[in-house]
C-alpha atoms as a PDB file:
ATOM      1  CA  UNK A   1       8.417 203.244 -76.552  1.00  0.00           C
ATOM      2  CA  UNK A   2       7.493 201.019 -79.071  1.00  0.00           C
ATOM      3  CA  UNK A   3      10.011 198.623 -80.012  1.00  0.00           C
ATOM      4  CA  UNK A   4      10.433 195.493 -77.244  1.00  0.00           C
ATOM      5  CA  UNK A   5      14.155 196.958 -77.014  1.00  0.00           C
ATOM      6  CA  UNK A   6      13.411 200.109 -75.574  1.00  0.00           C
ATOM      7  CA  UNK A   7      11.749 198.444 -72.712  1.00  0.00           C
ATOM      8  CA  UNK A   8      13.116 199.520 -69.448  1.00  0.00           C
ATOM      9  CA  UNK A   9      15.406 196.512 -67.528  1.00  0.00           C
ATOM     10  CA  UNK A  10      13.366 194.531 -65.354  1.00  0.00           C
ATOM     11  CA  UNK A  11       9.971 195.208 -66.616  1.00  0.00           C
ATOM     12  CA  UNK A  12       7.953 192.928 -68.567  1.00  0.00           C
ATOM     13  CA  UNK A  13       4.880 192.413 -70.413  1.00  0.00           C
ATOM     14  CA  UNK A  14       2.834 189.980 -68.069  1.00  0.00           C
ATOM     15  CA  UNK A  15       4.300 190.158 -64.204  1.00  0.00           C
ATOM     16  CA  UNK A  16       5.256 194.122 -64.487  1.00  0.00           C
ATOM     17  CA  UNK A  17       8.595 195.143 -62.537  1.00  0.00           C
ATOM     18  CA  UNK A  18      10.586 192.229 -61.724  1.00  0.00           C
ATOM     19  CA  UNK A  19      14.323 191.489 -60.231  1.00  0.00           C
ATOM     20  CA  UNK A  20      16.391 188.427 -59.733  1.00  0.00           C
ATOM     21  CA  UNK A  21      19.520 187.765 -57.135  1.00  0.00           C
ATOM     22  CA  UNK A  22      21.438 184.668 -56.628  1.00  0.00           C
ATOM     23  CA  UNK A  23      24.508 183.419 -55.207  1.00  0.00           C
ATOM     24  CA  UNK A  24      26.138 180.175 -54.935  1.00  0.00           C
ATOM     25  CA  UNK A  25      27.413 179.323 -51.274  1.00  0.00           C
ATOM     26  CA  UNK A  26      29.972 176.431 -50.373  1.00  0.00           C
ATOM     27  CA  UNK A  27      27.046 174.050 -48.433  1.00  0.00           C
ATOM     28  CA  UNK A  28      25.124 171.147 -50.260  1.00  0.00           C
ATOM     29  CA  UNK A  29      21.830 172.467 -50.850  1.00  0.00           C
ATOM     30  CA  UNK A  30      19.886 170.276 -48.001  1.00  0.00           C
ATOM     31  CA  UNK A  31      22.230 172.824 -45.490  1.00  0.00           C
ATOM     32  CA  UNK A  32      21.166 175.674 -48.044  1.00  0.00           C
ATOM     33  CA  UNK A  33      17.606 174.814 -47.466  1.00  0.00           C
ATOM     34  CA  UNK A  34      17.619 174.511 -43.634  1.00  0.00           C
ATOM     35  CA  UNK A  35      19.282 177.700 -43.519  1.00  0.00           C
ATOM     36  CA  UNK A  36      16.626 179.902 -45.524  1.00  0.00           C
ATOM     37  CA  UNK A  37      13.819 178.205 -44.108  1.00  0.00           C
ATOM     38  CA  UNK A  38      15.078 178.224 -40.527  1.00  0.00           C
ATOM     39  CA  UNK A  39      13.467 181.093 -38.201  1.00  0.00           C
ATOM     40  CA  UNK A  40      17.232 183.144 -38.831  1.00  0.00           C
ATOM     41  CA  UNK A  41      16.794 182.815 -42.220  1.00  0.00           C
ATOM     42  CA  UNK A  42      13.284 183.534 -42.330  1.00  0.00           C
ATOM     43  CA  UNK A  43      13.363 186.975 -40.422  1.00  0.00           C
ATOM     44  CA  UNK A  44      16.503 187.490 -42.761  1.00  0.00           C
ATOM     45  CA  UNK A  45      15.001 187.581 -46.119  1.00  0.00           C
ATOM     46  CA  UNK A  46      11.179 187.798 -45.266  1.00  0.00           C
ATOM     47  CA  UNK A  47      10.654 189.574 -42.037  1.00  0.00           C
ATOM     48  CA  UNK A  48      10.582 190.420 -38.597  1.00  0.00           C
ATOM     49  CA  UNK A  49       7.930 188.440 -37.204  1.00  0.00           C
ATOM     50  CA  UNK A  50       8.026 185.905 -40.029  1.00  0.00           C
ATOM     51  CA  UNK A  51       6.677 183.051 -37.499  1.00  0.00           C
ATOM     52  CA  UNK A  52       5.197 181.473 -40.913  1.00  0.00           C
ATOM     53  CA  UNK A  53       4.255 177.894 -41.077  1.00  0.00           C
ATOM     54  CA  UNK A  54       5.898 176.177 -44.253  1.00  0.00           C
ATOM     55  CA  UNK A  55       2.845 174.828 -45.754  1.00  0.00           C
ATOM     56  CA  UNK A  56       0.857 175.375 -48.469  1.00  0.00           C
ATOM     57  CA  UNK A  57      -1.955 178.193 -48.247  1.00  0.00           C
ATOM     58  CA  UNK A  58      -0.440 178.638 -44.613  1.00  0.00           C
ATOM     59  CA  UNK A  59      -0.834 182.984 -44.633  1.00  0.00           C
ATOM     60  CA  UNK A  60       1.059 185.112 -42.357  1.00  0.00           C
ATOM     61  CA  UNK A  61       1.715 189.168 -41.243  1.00  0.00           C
ATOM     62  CA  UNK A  62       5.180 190.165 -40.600  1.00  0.00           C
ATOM     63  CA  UNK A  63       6.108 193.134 -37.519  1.00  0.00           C
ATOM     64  CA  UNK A  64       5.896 196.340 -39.996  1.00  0.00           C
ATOM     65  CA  UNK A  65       2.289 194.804 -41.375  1.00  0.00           C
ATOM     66  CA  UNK A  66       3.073 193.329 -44.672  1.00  0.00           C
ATOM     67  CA  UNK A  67       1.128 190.155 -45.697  1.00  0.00           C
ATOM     68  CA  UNK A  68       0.770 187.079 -47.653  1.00  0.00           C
ATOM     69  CA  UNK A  69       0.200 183.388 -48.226  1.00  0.00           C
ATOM     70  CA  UNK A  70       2.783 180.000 -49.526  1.00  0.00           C
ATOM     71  CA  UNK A  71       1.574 179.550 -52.447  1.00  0.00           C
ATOM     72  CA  UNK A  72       4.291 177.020 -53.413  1.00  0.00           C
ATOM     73  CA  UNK A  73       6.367 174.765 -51.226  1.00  0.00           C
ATOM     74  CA  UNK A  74       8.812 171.688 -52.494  1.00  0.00           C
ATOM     75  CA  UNK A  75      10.869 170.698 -49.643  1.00  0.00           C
ATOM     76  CA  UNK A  76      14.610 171.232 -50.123  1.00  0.00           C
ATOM     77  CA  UNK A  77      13.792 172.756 -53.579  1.00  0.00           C
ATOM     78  CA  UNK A  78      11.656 176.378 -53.589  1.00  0.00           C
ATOM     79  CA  UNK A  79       8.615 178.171 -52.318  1.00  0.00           C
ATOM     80  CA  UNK A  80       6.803 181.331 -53.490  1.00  0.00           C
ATOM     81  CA  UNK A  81       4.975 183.476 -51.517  1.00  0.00           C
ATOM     82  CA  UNK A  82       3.131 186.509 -51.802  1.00  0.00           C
ATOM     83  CA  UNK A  83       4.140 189.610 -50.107  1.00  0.00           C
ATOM     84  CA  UNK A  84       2.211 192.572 -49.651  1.00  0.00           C
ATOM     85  CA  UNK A  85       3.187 195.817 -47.708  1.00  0.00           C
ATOM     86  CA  UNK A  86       0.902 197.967 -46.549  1.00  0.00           C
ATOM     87  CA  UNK A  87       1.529 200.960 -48.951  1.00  0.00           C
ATOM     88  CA  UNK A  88       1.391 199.133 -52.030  1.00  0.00           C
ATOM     89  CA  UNK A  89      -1.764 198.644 -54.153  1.00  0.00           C
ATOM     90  CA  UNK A  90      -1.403 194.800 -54.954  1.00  0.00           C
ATOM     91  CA  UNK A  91       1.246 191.879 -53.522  1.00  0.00           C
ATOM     92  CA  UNK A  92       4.164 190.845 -55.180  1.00  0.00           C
ATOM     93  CA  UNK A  93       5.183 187.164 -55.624  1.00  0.00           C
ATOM     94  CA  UNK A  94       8.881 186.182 -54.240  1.00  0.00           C
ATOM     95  CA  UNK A  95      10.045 182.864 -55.243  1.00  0.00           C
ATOM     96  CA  UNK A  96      13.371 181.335 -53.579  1.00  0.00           C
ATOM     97  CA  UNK A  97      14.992 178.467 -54.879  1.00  0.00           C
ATOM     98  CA  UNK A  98      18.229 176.041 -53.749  1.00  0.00           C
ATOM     99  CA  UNK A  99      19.490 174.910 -56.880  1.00  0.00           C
ATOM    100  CA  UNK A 100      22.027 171.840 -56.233  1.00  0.00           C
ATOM    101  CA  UNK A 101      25.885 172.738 -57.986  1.00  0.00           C
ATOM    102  CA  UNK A 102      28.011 169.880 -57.092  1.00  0.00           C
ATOM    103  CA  UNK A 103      29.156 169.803 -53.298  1.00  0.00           C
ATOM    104  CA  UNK A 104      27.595 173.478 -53.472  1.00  0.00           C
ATOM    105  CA  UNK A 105      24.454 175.134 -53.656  1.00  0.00           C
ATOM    106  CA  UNK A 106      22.926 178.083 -55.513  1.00  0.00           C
ATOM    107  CA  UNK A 107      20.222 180.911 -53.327  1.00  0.00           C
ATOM    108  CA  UNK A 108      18.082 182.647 -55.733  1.00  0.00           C
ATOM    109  CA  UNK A 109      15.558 185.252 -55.119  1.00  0.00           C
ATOM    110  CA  UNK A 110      13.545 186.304 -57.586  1.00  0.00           C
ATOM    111  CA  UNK A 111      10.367 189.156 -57.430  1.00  0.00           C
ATOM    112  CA  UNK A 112       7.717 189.583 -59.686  1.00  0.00           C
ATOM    113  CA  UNK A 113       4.711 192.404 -59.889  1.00  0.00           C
ATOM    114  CA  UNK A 114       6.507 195.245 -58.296  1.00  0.00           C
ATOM    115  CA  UNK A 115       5.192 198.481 -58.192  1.00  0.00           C
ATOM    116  CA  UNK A 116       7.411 200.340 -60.265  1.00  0.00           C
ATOM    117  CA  UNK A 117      11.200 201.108 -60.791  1.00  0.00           C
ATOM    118  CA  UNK A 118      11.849 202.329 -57.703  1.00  0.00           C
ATOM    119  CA  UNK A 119      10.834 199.522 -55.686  1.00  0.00           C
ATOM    120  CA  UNK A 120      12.442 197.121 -58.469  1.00  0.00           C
ATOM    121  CA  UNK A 121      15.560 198.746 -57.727  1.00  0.00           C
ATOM    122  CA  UNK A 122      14.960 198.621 -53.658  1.00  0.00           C
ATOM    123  CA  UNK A 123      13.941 195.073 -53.497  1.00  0.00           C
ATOM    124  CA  UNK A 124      16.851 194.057 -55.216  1.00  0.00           C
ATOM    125  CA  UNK A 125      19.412 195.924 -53.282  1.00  0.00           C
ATOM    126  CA  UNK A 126      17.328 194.554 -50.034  1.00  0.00           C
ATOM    127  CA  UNK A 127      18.154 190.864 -51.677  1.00  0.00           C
ATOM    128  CA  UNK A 128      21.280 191.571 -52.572  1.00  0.00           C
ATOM    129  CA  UNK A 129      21.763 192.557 -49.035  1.00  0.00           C
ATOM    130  CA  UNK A 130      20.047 189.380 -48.091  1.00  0.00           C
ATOM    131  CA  UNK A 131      22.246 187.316 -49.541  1.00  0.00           C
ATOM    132  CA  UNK A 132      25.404 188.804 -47.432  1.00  0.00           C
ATOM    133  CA  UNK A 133      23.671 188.307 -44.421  1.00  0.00           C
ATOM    134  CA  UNK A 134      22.477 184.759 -45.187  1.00  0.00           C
ATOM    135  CA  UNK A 135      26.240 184.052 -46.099  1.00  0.00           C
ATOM    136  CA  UNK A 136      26.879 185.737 -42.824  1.00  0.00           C
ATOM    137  CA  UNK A 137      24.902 183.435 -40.735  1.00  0.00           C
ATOM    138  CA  UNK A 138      26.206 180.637 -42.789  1.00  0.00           C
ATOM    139  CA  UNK A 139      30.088 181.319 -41.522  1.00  0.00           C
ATOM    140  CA  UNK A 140      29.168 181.625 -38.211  1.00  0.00           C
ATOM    141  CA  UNK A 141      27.430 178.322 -37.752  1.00  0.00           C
END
């Protein structure tokens, strides 16, 4: 491959295999941000076991021993953390951001340094997935 047009979707130059999911649900984005950072939410897209203290540099270990640290963390706005499972050779970085859209809000997940196209295309069925369940929780409340 030689020409930038034959690169493969989702891979780039600088963070490797990345993917990128986001909705738009009908809450303002303060109730969008209390639900992804709530302990449901948490375990939902991060984890079980995701007992993780909001704070910057705060580190924690989920149940099925993946790791990582907040490296970013603007109330009502976004965080990024780093993940790392286990089997793979170096974390990934997952950012999630509430993005305000009138009386609504917009989720986005995105993932950067994955392994390879597999996992590319299993993280972003897993957020995909995420997303239902978060707009799951959401209707029940």
């Amino acid at each position: 491959m030689t020409k930038r047009d034959d690169k493969p979707t989702g891979l780039t130059q600088n963070t490797g295999w990345k993917i990128g999911v986001r909705r738009t649900f009908p809450i303002s984005h303060l109730e969008a941000w209390r639900l992804i950072t709530s302990s449901t939410g948490l375990k939902i897209w991060l984890g079980d076991g995701a007992d993780v203290s909001l704070a910057f540099g705060s580190e924690y270990e989920l149940a099925d021993g993946s790791s990582g640290e907040i490296r970013v963390f603007i109330p009502d706005s976004h965080l990024r953390v780093t993940w790392q499972p286990i089997d793979w050779p170096r974390s990934s970085t997952i950012q999630v951001r509430v993005i305000p859209k009138g009386d609504k809000s917009v989720i986005s997940f995105h993932q950067e340094r994955l392994p390879g196209a597999a996992e590319r295309e299993e993280r972003q069925d897993f957020f995909r997935s995420v997303l239902d369940e978060l707009e799951k929780v959401m209707i029940r409340d």
